[in-house]
PDB file of N, CA and C in Angstrom:
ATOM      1  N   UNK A   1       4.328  -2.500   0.927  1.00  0.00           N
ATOM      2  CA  UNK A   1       3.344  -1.451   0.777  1.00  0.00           C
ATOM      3  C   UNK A   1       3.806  -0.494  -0.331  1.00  0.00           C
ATOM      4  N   UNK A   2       3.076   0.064  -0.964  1.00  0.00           N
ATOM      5  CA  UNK A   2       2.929   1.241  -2.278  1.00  0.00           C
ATOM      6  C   UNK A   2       2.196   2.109  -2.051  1.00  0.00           C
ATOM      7  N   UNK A   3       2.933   3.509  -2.132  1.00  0.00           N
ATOM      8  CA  UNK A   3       2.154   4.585  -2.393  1.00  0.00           C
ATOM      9  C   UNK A   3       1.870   5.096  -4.017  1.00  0.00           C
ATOM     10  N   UNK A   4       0.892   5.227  -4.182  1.00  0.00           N
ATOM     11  CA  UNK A   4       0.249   6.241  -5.235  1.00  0.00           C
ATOM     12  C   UNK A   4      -0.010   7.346  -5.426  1.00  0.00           C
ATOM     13  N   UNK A   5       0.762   8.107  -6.108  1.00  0.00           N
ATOM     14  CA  UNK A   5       0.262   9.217  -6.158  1.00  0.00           C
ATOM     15  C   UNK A   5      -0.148  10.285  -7.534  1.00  0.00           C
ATOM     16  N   UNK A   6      -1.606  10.834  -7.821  1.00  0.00           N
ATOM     17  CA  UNK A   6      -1.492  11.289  -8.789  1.00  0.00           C
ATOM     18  C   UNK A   6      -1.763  12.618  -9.037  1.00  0.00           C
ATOM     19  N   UNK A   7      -1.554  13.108  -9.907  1.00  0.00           N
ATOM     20  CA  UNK A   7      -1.620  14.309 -10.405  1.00  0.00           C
ATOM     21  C   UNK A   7      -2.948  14.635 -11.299  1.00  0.00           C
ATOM     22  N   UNK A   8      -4.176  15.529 -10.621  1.00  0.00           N
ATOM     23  CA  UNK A   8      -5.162  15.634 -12.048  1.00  0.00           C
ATOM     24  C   UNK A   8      -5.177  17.150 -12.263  1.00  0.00           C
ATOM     25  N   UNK A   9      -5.532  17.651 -13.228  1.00  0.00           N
ATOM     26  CA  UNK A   9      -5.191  19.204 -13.347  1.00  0.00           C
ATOM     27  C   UNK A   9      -6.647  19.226 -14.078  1.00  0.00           C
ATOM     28  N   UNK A  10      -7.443  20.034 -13.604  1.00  0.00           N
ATOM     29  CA  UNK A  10      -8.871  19.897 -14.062  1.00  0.00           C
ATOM     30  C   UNK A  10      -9.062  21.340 -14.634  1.00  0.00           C
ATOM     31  N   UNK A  11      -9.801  21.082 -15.344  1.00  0.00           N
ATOM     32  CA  UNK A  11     -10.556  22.036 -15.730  1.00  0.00           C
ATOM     33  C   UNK A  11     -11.251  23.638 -14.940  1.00  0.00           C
ATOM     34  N   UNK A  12     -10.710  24.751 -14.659  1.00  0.00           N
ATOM     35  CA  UNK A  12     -11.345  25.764 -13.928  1.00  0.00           C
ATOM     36  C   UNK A  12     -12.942  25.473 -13.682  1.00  0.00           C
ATOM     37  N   UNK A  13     -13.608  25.638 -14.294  1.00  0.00           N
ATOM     38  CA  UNK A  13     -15.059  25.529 -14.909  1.00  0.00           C
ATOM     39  C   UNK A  13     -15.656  24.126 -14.291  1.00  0.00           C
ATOM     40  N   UNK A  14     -14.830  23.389 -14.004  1.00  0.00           N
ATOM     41  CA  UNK A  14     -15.081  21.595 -13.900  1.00  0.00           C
ATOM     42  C   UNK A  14     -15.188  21.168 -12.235  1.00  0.00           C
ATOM     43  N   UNK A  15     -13.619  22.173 -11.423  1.00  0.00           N
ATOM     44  CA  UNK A  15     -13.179  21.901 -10.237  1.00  0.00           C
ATOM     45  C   UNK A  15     -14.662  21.743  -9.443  1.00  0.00           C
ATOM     46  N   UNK A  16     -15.726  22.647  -9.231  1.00  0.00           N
ATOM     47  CA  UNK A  16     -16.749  22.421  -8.356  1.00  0.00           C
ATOM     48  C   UNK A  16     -17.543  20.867  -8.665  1.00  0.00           C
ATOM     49  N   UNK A  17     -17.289  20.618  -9.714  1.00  0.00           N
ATOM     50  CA  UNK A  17     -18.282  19.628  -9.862  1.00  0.00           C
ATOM     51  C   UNK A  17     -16.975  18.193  -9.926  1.00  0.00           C
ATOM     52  N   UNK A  18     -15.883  18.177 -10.255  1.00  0.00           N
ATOM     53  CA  UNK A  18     -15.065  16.962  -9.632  1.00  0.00           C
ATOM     54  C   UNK A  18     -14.659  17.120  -7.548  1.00  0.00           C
ATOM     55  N   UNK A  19     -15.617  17.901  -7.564  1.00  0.00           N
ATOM     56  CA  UNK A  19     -15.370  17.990  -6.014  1.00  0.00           C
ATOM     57  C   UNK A  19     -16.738  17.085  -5.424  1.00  0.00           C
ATOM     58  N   UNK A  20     -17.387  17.716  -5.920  1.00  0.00           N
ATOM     59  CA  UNK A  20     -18.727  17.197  -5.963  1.00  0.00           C
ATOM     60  C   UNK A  20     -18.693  15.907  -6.094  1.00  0.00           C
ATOM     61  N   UNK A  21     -18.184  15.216  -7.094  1.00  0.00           N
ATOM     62  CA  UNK A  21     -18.694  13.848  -7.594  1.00  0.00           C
ATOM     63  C   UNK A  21     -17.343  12.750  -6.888  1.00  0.00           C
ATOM     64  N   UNK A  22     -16.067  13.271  -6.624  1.00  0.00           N
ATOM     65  CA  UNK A  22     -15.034  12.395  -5.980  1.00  0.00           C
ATOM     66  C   UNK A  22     -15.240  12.262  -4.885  1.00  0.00           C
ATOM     67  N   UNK A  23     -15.781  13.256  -3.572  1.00  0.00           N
ATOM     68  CA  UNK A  23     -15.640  13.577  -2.365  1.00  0.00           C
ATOM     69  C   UNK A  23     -16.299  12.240  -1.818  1.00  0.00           C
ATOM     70  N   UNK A  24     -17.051  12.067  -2.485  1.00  0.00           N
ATOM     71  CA  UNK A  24     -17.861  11.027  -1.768  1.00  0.00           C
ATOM     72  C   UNK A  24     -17.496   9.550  -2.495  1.00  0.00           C
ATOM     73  N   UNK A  25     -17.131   9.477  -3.048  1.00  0.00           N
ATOM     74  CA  UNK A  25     -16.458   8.129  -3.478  1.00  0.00           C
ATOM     75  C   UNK A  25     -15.212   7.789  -2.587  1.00  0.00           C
ATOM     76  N   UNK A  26     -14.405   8.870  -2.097  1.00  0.00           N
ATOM     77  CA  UNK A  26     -13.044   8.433  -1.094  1.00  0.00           C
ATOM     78  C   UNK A  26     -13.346   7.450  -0.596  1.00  0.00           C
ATOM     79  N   UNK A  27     -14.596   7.062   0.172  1.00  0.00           N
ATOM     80  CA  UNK A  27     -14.713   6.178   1.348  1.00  0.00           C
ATOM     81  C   UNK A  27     -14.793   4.522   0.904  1.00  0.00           C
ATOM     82  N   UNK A  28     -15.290   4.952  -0.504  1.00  0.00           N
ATOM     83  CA  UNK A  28     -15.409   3.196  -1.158  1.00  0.00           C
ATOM     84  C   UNK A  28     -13.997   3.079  -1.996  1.00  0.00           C
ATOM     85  N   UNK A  29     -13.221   3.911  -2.224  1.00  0.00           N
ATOM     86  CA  UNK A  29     -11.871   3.718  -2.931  1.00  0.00           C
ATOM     87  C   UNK A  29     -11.206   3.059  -1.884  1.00  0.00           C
ATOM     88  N   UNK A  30     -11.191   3.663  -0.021  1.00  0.00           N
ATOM     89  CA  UNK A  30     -10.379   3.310   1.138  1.00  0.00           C
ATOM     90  C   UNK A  30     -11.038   1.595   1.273  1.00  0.00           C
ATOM     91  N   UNK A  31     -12.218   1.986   0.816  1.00  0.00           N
ATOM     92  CA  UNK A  31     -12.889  -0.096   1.301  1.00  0.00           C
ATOM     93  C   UNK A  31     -12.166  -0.949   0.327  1.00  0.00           C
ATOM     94  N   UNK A  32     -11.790  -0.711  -0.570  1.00  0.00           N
ATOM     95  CA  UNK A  32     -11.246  -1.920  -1.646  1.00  0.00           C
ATOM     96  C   UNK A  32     -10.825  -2.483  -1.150  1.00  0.00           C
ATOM     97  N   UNK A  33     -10.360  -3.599  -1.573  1.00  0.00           N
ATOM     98  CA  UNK A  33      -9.257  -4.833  -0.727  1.00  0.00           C
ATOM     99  C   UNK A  33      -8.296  -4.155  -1.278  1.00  0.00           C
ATOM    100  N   UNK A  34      -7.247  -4.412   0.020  1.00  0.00           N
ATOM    101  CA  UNK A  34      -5.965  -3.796  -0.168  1.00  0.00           C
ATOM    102  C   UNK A  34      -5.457  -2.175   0.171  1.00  0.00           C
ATOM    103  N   UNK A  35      -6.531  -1.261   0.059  1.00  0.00           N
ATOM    104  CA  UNK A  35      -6.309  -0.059   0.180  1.00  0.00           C
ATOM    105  C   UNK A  35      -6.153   0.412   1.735  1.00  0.00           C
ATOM    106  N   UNK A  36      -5.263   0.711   1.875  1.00  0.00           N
ATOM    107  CA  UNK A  36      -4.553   1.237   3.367  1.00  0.00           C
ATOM    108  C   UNK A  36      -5.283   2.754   3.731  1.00  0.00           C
ATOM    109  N   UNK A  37      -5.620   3.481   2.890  1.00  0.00           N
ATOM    110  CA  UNK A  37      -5.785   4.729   3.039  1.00  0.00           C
ATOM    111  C   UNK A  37      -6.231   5.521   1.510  1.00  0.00           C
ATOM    112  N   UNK A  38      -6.807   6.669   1.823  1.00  0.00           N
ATOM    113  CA  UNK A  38      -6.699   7.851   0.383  1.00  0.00           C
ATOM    114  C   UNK A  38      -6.863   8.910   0.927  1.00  0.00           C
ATOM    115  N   UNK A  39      -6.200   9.790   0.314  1.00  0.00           N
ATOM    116  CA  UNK A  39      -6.230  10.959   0.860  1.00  0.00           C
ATOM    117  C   UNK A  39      -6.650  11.365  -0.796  1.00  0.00           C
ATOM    118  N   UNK A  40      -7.245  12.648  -0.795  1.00  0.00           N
ATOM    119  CA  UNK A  40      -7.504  14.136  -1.997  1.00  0.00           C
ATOM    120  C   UNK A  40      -7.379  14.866  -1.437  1.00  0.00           C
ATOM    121  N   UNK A  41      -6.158  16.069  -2.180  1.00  0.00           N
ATOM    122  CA  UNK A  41      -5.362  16.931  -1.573  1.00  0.00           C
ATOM    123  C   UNK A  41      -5.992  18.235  -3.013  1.00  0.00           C
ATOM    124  N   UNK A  42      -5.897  19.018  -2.310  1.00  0.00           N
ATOM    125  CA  UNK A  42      -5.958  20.447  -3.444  1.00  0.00           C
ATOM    126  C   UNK A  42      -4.830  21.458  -3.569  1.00  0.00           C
ATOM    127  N   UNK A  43      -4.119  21.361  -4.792  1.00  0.00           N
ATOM    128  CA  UNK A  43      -3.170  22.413  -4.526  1.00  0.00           C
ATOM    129  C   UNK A  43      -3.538  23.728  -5.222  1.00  0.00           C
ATOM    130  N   UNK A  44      -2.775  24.403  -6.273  1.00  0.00           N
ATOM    131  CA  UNK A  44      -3.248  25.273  -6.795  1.00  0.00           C
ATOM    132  C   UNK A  44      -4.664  25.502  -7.976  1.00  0.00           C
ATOM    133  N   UNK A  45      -5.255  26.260  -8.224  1.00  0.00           N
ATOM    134  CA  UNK A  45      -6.787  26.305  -8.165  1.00  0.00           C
ATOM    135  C   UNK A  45      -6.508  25.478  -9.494  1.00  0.00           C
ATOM    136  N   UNK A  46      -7.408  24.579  -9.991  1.00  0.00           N
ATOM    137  CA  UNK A  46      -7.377  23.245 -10.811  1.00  0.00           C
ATOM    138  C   UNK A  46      -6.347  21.882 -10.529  1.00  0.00           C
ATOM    139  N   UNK A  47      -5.693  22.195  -9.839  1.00  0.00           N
ATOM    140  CA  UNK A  47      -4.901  21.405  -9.234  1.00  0.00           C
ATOM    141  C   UNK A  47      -5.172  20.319  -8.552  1.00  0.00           C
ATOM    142  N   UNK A  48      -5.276  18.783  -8.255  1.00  0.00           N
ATOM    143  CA  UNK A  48      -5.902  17.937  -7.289  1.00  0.00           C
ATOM    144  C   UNK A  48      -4.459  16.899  -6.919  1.00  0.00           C
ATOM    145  N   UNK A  49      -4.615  16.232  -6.163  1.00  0.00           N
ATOM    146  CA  UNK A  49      -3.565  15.139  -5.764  1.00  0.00           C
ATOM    147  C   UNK A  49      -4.227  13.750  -5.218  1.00  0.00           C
ATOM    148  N   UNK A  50      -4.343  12.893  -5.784  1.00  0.00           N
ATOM    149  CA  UNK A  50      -4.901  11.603  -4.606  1.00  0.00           C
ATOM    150  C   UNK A  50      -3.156  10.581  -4.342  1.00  0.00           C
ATOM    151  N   UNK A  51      -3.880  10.937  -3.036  1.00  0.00           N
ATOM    152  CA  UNK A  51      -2.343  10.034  -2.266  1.00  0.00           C
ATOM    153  C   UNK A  51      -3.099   8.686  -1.843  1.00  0.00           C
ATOM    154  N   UNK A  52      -2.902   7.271  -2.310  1.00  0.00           N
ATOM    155  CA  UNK A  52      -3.956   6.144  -1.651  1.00  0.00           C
ATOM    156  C   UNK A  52      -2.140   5.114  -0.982  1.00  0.00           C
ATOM    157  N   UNK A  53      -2.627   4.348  -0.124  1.00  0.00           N
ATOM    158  CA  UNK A  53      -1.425   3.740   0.061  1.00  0.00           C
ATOM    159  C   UNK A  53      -2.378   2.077  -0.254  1.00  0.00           C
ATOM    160  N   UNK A  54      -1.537   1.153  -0.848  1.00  0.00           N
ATOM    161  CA  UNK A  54      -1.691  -0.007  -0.853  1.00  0.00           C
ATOM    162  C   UNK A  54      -0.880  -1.623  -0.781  1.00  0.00           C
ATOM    163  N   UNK A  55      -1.157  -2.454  -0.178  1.00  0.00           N
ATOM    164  CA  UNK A  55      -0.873  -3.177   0.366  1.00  0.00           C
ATOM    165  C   UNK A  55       0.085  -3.898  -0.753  1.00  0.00           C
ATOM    166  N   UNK A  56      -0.229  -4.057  -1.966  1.00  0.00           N
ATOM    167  CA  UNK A  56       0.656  -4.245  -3.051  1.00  0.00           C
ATOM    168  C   UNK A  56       0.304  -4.301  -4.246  1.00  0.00           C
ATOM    169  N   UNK A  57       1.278  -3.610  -5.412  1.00  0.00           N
ATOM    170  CA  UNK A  57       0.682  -3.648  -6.578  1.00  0.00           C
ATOM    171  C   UNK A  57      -0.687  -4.522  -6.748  1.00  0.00           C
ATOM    172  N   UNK A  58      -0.395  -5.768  -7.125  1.00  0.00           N
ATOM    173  CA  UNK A  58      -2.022  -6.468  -7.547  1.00  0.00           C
ATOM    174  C   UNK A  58      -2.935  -6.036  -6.829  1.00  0.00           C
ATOM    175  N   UNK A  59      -3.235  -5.217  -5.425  1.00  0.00           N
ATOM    176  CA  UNK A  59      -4.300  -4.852  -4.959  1.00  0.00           C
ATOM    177  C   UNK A  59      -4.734  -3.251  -6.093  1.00  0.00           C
ATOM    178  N   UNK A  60      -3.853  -2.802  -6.358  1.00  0.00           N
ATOM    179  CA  UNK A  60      -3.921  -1.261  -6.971  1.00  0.00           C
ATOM    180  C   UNK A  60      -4.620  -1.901  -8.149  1.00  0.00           C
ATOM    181  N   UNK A  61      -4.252  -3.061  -8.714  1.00  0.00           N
ATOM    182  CA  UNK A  61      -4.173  -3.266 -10.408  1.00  0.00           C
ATOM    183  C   UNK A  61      -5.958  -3.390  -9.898  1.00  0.00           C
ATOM    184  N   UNK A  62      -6.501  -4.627  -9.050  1.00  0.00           N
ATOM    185  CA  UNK A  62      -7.800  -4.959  -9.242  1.00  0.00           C
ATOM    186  C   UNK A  62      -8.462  -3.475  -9.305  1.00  0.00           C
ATOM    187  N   UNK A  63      -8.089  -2.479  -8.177  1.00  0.00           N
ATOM    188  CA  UNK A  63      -8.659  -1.419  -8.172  1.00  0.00           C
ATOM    189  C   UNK A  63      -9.349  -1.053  -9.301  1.00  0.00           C
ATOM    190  N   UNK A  64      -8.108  -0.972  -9.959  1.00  0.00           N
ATOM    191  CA  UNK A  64      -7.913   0.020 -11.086  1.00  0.00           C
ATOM    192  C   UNK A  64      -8.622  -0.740 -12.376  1.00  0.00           C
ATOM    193  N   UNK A  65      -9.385  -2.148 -12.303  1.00  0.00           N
ATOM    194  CA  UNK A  65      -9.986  -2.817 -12.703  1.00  0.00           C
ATOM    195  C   UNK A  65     -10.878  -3.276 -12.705  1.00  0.00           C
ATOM    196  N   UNK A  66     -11.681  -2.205 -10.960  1.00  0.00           N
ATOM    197  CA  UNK A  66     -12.930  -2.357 -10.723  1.00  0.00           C
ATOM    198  C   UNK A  66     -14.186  -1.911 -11.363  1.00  0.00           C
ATOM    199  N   UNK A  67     -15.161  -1.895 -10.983  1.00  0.00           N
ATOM    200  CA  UNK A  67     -16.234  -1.175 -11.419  1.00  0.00           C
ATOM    201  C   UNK A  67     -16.515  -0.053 -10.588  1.00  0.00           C
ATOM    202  N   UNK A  68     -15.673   0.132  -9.708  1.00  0.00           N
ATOM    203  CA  UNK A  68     -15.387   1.786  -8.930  1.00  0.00           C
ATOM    204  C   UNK A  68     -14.678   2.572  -9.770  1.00  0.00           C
ATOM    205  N   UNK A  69     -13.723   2.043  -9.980  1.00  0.00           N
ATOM    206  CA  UNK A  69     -13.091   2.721 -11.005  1.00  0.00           C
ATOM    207  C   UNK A  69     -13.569   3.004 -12.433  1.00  0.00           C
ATOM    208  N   UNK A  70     -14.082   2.102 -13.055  1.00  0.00           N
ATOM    209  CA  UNK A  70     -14.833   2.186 -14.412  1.00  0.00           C
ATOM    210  C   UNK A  70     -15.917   3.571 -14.108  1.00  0.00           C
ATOM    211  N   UNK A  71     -16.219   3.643 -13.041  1.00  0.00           N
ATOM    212  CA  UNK A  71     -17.454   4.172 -12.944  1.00  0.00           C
ATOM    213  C   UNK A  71     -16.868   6.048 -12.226  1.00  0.00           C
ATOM    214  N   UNK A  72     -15.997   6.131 -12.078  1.00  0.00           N
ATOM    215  CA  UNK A  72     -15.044   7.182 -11.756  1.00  0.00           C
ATOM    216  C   UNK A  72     -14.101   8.070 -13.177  1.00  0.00           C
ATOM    217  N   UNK A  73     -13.418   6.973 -13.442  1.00  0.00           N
ATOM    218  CA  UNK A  73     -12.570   7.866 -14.376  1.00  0.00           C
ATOM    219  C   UNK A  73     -13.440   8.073 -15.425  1.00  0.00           C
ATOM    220  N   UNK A  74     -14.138   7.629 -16.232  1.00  0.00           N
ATOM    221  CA  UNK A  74     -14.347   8.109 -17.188  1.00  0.00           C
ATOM    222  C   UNK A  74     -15.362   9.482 -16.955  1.00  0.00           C
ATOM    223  N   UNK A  75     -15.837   9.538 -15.668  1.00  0.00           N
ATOM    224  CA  UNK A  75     -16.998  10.635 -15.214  1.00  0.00           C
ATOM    225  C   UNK A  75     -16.046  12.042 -15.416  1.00  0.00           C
ATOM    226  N   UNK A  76     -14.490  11.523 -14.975  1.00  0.00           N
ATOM    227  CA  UNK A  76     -14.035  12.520 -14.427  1.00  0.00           C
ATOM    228  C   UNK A  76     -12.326  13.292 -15.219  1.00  0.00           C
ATOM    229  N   UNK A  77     -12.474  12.131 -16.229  1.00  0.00           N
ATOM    230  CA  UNK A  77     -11.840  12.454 -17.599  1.00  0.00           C
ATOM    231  C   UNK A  77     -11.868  13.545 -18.559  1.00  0.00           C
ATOM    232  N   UNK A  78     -13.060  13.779 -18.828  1.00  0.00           N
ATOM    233  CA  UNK A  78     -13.261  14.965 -19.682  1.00  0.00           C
ATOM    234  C   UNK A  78     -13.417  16.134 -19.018  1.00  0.00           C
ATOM    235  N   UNK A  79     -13.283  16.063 -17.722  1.00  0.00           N
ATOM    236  CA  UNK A  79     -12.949  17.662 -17.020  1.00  0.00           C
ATOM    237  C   UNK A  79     -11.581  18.126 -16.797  1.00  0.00           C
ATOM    238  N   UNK A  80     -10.626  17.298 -17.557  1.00  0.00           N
ATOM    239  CA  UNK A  80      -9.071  17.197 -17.556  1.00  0.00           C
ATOM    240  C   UNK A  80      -8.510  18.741 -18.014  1.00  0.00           C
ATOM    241  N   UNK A  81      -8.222  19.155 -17.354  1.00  0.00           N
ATOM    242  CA  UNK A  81      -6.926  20.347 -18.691  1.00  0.00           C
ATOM    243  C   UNK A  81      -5.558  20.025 -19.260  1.00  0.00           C
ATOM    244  N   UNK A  82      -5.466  18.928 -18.478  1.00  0.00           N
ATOM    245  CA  UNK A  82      -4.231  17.836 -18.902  1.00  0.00           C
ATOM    246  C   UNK A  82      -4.059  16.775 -18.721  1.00  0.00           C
ATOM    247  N   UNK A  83      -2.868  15.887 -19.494  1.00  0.00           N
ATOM    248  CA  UNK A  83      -3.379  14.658 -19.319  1.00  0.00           C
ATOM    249  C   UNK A  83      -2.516  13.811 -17.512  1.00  0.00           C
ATOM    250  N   UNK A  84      -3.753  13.447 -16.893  1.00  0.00           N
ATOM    251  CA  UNK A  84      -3.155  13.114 -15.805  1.00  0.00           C
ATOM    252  C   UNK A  84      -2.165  12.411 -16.026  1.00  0.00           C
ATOM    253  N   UNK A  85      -1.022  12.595 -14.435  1.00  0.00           N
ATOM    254  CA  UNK A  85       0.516  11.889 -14.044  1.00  0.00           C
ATOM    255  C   UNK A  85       0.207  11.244 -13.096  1.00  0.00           C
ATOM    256  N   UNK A  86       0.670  10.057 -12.932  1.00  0.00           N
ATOM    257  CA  UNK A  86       0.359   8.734 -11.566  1.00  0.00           C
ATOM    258  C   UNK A  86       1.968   8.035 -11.515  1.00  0.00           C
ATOM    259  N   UNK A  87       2.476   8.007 -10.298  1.00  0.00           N
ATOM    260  CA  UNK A  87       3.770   7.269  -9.807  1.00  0.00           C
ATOM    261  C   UNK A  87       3.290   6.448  -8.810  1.00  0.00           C
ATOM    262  N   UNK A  88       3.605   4.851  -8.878  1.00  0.00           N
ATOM    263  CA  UNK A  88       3.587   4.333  -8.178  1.00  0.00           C
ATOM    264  C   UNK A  88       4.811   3.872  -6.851  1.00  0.00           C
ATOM    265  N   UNK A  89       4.864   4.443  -5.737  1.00  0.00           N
ATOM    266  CA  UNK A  89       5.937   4.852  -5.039  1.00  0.00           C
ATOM    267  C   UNK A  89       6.197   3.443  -3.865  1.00  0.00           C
ATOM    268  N   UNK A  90       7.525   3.314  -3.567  1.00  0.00           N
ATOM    269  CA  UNK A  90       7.444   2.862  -1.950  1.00  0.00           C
ATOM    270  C   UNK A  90       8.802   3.441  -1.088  1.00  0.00           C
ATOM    271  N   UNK A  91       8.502   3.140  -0.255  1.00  0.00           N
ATOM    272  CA  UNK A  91       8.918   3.904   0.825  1.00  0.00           C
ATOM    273  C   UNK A  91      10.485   3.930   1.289  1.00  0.00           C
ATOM    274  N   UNK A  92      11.600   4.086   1.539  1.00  0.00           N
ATOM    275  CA  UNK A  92      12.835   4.438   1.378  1.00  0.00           C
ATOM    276  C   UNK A  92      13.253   4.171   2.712  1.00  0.00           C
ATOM    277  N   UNK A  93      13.451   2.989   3.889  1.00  0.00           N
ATOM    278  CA  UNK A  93      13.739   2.881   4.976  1.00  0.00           C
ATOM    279  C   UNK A  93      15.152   3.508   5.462  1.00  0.00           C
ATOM    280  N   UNK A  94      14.813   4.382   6.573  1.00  0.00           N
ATOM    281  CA  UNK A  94      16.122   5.257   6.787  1.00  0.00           C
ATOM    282  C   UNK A  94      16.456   4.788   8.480  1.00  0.00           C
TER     283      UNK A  94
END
């Protein structure tokens, strides 16, 4: 399993309307094959986080190769104030 996690730093002016247009996509990002979960987290004001967990890289890659995705980032690209950070993580058995 892999966690993902990224960093988007949006635009002041932008935040209501990438709230608007992601909120409701979570539920078809969690349906993909492979996707364990997603969370969107808000930290400080322009600030966003998506935490998704997945079953293994090649499930992330199709994701990220879908037409969910095609149809996401670029909507939600030009409301950037920087350029997004993404780590692909796994888990550290203790």
């Amino acid at each position: 399993m892999i966690t993902r996690l990224v960093h988007l730093h949006i635009s002041l002016d932008r935040c209501a309307d990438f709230e608007a247009f992601v909120q409701p996509r979570m539920a078809r990002i969690e349906a993909q094959p492979g996707c364990l979960g997603v969370r969107l987290l808000r930290g400080e004001p322009g600030h966003y986080f998506t935490v998704s967990e997945w079953v293994g890289e090649k499930d992330l890659e199709a994701y990220r190769d879908s037409s969910l995705f095609a149809e996401i980032w670029p909507t939600v690209k030009p409301w950037f104030a920087a350029k997004a950070a993404a780590w692909t993580t796994t888990q550290i058995p203790f």
